[in-house]
PDB file of N, CA and C in Angstrom:
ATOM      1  N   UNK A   1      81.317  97.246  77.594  1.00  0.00           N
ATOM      2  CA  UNK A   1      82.450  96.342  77.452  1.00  0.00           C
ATOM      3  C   UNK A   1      81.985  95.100  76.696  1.00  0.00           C
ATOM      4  N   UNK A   2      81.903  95.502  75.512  1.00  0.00           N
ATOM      5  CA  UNK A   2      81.272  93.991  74.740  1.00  0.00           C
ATOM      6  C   UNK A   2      82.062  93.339  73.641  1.00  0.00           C
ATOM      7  N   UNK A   3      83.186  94.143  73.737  1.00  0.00           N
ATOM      8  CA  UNK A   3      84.083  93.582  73.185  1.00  0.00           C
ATOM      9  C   UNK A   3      85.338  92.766  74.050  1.00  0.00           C
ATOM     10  N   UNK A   4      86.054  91.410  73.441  1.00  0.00           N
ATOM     11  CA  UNK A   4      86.966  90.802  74.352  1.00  0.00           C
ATOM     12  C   UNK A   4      88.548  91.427  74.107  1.00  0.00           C
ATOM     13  N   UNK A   5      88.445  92.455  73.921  1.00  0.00           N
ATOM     14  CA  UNK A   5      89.557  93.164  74.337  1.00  0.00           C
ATOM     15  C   UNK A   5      90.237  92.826  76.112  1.00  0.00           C
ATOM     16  N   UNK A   6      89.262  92.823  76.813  1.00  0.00           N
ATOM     17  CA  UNK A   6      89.433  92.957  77.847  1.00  0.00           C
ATOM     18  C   UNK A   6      90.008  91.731  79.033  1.00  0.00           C
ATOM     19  N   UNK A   7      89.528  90.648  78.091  1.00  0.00           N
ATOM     20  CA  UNK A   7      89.869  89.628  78.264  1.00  0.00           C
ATOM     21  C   UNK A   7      91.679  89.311  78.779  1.00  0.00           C
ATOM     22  N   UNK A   8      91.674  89.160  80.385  1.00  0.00           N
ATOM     23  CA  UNK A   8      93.385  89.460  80.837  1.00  0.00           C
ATOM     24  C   UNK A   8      93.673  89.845  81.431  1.00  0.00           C
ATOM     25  N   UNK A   9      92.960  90.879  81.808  1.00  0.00           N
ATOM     26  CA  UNK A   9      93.094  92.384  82.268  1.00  0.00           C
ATOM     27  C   UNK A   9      93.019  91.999  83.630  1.00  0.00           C
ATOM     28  N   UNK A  10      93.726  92.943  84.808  1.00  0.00           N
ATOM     29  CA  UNK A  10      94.052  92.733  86.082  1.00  0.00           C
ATOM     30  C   UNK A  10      93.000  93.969  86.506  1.00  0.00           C
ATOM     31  N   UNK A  11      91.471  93.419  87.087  1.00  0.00           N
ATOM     32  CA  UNK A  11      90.659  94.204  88.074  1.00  0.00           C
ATOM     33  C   UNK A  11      90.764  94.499  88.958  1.00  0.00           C
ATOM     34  N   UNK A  12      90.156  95.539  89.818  1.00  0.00           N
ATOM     35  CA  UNK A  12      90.481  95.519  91.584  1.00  0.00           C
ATOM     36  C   UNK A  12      88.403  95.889  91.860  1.00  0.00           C
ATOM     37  N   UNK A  13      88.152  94.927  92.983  1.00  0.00           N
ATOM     38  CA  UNK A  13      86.874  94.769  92.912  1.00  0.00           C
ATOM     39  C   UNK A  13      86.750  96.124  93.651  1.00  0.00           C
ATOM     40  N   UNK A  14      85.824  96.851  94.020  1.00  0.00           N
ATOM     41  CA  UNK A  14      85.734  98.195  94.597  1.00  0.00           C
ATOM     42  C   UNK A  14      84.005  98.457  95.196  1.00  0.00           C
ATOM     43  N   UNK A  15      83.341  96.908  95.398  1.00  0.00           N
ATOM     44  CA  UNK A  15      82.099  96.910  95.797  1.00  0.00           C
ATOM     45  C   UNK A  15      81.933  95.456  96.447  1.00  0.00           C
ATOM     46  N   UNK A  16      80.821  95.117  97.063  1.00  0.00           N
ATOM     47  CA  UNK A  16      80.649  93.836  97.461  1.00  0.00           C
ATOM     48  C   UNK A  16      81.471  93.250  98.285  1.00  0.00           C
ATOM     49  N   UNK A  17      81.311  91.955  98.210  1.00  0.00           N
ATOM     50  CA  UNK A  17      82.357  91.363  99.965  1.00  0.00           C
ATOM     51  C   UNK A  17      83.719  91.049  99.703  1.00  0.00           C
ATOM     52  N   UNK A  18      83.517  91.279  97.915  1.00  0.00           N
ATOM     53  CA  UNK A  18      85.105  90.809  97.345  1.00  0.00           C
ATOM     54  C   UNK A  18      85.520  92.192  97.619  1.00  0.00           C
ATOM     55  N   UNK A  19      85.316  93.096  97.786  1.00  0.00           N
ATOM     56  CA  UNK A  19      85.914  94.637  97.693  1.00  0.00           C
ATOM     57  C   UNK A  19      87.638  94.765  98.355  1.00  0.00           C
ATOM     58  N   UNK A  20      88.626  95.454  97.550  1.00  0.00           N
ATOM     59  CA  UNK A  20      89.673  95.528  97.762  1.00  0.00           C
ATOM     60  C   UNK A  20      90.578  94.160  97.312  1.00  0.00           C
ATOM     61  N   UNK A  21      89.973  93.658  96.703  1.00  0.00           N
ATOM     62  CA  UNK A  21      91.044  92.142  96.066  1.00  0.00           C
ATOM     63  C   UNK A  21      91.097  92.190  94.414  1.00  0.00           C
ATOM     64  N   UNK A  22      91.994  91.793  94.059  1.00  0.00           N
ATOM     65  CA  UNK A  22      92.555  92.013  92.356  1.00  0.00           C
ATOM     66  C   UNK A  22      92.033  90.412  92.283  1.00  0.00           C
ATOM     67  N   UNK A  23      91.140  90.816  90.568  1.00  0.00           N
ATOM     68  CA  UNK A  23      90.953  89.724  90.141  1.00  0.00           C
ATOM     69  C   UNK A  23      91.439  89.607  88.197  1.00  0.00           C
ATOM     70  N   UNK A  24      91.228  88.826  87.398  1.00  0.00           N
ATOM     71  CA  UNK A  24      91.490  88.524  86.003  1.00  0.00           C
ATOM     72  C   UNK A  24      89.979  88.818  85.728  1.00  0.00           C
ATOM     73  N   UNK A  25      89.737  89.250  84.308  1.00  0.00           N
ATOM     74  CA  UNK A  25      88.771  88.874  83.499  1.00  0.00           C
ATOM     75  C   UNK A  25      89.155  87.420  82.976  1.00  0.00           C
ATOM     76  N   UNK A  26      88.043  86.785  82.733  1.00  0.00           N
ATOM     77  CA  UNK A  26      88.342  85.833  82.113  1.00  0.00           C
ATOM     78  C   UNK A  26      87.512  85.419  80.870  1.00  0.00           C
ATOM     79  N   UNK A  27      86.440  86.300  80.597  1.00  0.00           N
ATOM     80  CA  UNK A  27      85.429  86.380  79.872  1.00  0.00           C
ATOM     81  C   UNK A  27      84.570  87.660  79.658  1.00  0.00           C
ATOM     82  N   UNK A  28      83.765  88.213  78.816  1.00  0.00           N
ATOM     83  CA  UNK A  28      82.783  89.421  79.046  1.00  0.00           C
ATOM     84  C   UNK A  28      81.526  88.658  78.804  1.00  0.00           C
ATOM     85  N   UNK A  29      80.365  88.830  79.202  1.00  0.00           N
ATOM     86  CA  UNK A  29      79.042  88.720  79.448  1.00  0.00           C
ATOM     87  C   UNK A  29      78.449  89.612  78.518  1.00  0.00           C
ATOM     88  N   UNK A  30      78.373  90.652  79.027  1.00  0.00           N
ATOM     89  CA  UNK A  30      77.482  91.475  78.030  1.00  0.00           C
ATOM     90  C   UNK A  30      78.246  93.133  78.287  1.00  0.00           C
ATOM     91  N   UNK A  31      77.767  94.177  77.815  1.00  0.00           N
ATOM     92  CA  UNK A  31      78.351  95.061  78.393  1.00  0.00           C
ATOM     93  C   UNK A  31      78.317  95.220  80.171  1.00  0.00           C
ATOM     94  N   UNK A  32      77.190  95.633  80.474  1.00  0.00           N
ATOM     95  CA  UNK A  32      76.987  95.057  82.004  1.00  0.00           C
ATOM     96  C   UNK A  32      78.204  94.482  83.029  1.00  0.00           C
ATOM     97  N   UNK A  33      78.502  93.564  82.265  1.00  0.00           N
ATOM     98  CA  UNK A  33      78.954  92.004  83.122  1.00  0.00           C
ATOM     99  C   UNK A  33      80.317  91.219  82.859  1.00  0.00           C
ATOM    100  N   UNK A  34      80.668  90.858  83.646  1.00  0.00           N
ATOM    101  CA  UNK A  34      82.203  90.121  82.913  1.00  0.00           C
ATOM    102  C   UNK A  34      82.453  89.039  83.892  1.00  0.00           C
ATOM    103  N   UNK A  35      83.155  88.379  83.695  1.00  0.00           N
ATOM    104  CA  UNK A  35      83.317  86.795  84.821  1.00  0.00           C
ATOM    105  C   UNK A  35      84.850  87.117  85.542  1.00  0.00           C
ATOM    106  N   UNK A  36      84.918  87.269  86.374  1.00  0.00           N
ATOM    107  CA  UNK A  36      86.714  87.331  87.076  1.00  0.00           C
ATOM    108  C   UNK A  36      86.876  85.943  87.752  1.00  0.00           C
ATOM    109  N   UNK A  37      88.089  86.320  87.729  1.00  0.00           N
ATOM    110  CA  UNK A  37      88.508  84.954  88.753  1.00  0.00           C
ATOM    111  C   UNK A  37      89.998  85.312  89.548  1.00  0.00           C
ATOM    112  N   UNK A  38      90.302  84.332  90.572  1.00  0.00           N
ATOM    113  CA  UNK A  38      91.680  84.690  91.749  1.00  0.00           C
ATOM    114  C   UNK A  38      92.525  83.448  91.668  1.00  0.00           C
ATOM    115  N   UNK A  39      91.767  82.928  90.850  1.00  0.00           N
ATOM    116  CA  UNK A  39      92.678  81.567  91.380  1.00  0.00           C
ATOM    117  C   UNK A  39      92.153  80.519  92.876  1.00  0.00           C
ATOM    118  N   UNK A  40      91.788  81.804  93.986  1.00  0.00           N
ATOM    119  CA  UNK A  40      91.855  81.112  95.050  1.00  0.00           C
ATOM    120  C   UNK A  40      90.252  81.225  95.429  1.00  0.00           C
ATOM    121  N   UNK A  41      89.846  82.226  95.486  1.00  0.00           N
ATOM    122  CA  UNK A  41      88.713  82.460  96.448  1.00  0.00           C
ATOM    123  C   UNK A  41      87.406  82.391  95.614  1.00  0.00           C
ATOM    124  N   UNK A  42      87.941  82.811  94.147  1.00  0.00           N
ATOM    125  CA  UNK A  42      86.984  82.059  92.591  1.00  0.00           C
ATOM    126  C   UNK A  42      87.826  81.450  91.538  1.00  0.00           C
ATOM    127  N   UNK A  43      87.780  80.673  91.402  1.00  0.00           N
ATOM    128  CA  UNK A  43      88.436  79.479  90.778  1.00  0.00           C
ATOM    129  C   UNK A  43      87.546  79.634  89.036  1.00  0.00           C
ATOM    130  N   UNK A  44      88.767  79.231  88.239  1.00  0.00           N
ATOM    131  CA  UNK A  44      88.367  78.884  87.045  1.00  0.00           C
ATOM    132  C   UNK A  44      86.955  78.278  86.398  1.00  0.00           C
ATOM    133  N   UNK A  45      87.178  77.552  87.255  1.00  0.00           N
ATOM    134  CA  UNK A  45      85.750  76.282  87.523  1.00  0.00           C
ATOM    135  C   UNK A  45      84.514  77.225  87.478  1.00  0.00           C
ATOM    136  N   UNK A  46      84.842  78.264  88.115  1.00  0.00           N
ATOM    137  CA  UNK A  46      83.431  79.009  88.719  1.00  0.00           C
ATOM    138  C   UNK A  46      83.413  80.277  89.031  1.00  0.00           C
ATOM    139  N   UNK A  47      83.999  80.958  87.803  1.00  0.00           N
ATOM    140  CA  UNK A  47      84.405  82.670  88.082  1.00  0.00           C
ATOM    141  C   UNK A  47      83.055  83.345  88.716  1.00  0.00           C
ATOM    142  N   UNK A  48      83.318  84.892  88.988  1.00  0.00           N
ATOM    143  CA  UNK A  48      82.408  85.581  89.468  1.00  0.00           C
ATOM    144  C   UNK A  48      81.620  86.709  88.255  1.00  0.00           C
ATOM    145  N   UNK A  49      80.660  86.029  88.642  1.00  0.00           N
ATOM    146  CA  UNK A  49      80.032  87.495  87.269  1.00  0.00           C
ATOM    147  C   UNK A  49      79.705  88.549  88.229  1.00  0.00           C
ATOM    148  N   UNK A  50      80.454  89.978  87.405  1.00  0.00           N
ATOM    149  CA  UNK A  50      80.589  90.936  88.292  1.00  0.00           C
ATOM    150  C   UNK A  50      80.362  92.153  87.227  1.00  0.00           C
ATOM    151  N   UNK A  51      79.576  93.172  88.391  1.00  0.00           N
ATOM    152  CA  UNK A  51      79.444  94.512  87.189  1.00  0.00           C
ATOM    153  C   UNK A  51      80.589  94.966  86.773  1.00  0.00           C
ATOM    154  N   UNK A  52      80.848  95.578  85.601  1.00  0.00           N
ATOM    155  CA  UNK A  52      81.589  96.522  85.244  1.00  0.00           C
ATOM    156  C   UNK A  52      82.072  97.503  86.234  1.00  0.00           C
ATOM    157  N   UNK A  53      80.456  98.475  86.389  1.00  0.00           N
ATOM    158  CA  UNK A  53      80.862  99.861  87.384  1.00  0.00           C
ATOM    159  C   UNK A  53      81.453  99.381  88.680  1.00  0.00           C
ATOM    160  N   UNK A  54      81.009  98.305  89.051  1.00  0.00           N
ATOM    161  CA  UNK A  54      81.780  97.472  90.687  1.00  0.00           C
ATOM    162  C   UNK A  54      83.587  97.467  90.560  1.00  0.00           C
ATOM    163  N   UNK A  55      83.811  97.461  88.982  1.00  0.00           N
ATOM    164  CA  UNK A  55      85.345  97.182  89.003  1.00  0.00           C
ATOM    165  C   UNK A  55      86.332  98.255  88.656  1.00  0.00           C
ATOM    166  N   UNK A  56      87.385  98.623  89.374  1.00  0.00           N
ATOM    167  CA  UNK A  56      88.388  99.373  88.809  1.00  0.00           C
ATOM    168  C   UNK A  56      89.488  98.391  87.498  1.00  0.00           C
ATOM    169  N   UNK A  57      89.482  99.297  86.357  1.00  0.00           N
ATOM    170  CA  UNK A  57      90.039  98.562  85.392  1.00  0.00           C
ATOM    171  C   UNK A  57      91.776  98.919  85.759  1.00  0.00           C
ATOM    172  N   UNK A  58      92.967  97.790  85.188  1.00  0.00           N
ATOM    173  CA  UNK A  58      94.416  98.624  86.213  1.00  0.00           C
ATOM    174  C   UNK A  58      94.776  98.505  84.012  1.00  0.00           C
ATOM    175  N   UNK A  59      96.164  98.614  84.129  1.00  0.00           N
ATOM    176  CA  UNK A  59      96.830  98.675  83.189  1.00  0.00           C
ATOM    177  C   UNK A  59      97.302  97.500  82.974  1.00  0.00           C
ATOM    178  N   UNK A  60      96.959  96.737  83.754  1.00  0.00           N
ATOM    179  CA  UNK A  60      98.152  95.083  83.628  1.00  0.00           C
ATOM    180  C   UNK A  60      96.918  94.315  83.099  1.00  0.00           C
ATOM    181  N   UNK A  61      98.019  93.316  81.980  1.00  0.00           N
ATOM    182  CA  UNK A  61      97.355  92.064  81.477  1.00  0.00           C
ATOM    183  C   UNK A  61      98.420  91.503  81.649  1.00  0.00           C
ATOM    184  N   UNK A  62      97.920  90.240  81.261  1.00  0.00           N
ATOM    185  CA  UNK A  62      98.473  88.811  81.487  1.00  0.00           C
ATOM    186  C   UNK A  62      97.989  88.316  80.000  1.00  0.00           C
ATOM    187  N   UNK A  63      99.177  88.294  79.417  1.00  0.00           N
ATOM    188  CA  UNK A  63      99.359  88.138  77.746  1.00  0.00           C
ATOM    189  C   UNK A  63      99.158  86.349  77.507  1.00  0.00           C
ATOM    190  N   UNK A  64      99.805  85.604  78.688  1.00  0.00           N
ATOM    191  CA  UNK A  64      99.691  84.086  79.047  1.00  0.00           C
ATOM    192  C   UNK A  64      98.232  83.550  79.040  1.00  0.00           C
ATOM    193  N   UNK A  65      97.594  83.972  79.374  1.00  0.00           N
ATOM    194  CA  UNK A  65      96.309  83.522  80.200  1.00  0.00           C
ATOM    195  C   UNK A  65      95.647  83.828  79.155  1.00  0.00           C
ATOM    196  N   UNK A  66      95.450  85.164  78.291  1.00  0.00           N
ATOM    197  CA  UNK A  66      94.596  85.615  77.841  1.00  0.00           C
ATOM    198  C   UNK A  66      94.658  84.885  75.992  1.00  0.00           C
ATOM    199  N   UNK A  67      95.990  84.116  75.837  1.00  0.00           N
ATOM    200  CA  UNK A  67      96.400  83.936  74.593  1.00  0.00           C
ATOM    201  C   UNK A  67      95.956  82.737  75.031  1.00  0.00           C
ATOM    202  N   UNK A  68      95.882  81.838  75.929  1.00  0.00           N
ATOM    203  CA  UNK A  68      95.288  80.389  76.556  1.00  0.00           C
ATOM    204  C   UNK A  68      93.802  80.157  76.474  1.00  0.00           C
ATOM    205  N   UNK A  69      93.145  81.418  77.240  1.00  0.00           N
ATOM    206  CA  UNK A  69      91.952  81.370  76.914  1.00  0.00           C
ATOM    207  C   UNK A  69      91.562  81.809  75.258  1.00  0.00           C
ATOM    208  N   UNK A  70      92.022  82.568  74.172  1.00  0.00           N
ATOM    209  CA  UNK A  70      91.544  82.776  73.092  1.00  0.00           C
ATOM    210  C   UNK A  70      91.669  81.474  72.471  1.00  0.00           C
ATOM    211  N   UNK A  71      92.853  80.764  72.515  1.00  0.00           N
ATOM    212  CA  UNK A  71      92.973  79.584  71.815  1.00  0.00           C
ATOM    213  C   UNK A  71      92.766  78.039  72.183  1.00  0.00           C
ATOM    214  N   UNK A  72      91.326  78.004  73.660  1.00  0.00           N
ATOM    215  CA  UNK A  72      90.832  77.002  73.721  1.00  0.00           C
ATOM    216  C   UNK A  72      91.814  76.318  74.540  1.00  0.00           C
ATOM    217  N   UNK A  73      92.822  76.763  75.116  1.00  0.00           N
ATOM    218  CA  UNK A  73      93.420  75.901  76.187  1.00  0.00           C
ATOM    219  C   UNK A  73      93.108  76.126  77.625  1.00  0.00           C
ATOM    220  N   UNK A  74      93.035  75.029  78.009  1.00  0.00           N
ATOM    221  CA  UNK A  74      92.841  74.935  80.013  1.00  0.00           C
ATOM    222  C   UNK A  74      93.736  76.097  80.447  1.00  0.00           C
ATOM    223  N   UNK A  75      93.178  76.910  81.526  1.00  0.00           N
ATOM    224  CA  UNK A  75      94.064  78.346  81.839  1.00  0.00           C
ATOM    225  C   UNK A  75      93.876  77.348  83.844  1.00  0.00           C
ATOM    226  N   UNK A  76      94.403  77.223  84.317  1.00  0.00           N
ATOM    227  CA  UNK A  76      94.277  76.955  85.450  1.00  0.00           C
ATOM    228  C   UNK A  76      94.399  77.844  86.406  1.00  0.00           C
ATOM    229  N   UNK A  77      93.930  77.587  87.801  1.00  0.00           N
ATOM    230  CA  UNK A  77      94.030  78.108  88.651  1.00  0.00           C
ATOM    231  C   UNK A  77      95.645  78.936  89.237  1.00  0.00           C
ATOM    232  N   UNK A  78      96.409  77.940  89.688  1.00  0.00           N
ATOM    233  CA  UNK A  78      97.947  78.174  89.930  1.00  0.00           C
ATOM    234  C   UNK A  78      98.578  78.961  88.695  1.00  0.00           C
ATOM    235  N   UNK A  79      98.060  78.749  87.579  1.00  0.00           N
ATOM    236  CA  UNK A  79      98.616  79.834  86.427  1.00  0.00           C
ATOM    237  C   UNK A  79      98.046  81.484  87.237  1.00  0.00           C
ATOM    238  N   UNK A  80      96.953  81.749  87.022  1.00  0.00           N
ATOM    239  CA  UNK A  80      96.275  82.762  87.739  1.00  0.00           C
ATOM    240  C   UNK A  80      96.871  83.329  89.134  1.00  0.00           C
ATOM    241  N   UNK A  81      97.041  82.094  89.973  1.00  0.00           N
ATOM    242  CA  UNK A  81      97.800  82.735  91.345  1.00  0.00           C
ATOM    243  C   UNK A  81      99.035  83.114  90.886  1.00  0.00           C
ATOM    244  N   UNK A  82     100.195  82.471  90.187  1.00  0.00           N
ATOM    245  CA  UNK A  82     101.005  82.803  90.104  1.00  0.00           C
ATOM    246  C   UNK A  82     101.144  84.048  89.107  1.00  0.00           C
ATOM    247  N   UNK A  83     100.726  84.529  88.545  1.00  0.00           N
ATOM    248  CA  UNK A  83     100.357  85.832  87.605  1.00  0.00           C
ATOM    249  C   UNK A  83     100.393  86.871  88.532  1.00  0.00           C
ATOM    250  N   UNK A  84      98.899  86.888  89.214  1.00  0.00           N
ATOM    251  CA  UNK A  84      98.741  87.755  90.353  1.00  0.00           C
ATOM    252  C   UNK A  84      99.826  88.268  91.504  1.00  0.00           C
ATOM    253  N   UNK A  85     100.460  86.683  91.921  1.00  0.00           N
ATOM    254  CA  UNK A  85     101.794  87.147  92.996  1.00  0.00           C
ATOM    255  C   UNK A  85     102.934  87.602  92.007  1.00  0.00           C
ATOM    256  N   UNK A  86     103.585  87.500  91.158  1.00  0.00           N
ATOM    257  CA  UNK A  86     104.652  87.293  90.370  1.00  0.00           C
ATOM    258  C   UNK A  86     104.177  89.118  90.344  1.00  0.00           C
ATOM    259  N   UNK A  87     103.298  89.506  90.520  1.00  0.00           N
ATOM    260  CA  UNK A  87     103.340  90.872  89.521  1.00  0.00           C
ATOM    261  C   UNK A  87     103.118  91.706  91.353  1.00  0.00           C
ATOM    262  N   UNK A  88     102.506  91.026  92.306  1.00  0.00           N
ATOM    263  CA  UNK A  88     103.095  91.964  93.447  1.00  0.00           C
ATOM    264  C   UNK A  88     101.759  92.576  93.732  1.00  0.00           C
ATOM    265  N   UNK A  89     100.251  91.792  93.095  1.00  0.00           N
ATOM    266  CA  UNK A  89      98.803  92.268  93.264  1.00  0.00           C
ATOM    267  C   UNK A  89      98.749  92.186  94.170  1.00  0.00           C
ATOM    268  N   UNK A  90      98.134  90.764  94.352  1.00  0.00           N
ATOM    269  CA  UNK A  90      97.835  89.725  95.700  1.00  0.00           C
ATOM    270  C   UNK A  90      98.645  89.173  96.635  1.00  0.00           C
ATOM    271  N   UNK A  91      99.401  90.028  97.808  1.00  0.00           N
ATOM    272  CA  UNK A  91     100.089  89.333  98.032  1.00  0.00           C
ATOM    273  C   UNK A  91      99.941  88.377  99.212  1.00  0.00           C
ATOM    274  N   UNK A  92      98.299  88.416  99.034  1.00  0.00           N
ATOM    275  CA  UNK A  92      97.915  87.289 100.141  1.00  0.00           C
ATOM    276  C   UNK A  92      97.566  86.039  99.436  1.00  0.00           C
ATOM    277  N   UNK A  93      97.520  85.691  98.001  1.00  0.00           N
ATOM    278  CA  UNK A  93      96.854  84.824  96.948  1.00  0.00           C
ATOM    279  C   UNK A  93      98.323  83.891  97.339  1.00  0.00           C
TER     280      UNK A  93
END
């Protein structure tokens, strides 16, 4: 995954203590690696670098977020929660 295609994209973690919670890409690392975030439990500020194989990839992006982050604008947190609930992921976020 070393291309930012991916950048948007609605994960579901499937390893570790995050396991069973939907997160955003918000960046790729290397192939390996990519940074997610929830809004709540990893914040913008301080996404999670997380394996690839750890993540189920879904079909949903977030065209908002991902056109925010390409073009250098602040993507906030509450943007992110509200993405996530609005679409019926998280409905504990």
């Amino acid at each position: 995954m070393q291309d930012n295609s991916e950048i948007g994209r609605v994960v579901y973690s499937k390893a570790g203590r995050d396991a069973g919670r939907y997160y955003i890409i918000t960046s790729v690392f290397n192939e390996e690696y990519v940074y997610i975030c929830d809004g709540t439990l990893r914040k913008i500020e301080n996404p999670k670098k997380k394996k690839v194989k750890h993540l189920n990839l879904t079909d949903k992006y977030t065209d908002e977020i991902r056109n925010d982050i390409f073009s250098g604008l602040k993507v906030s947190n509450s943007q992110i929660k509200k993405f996530l609930r609005s679409e019926d992921i998280n409905k504990e976020v």
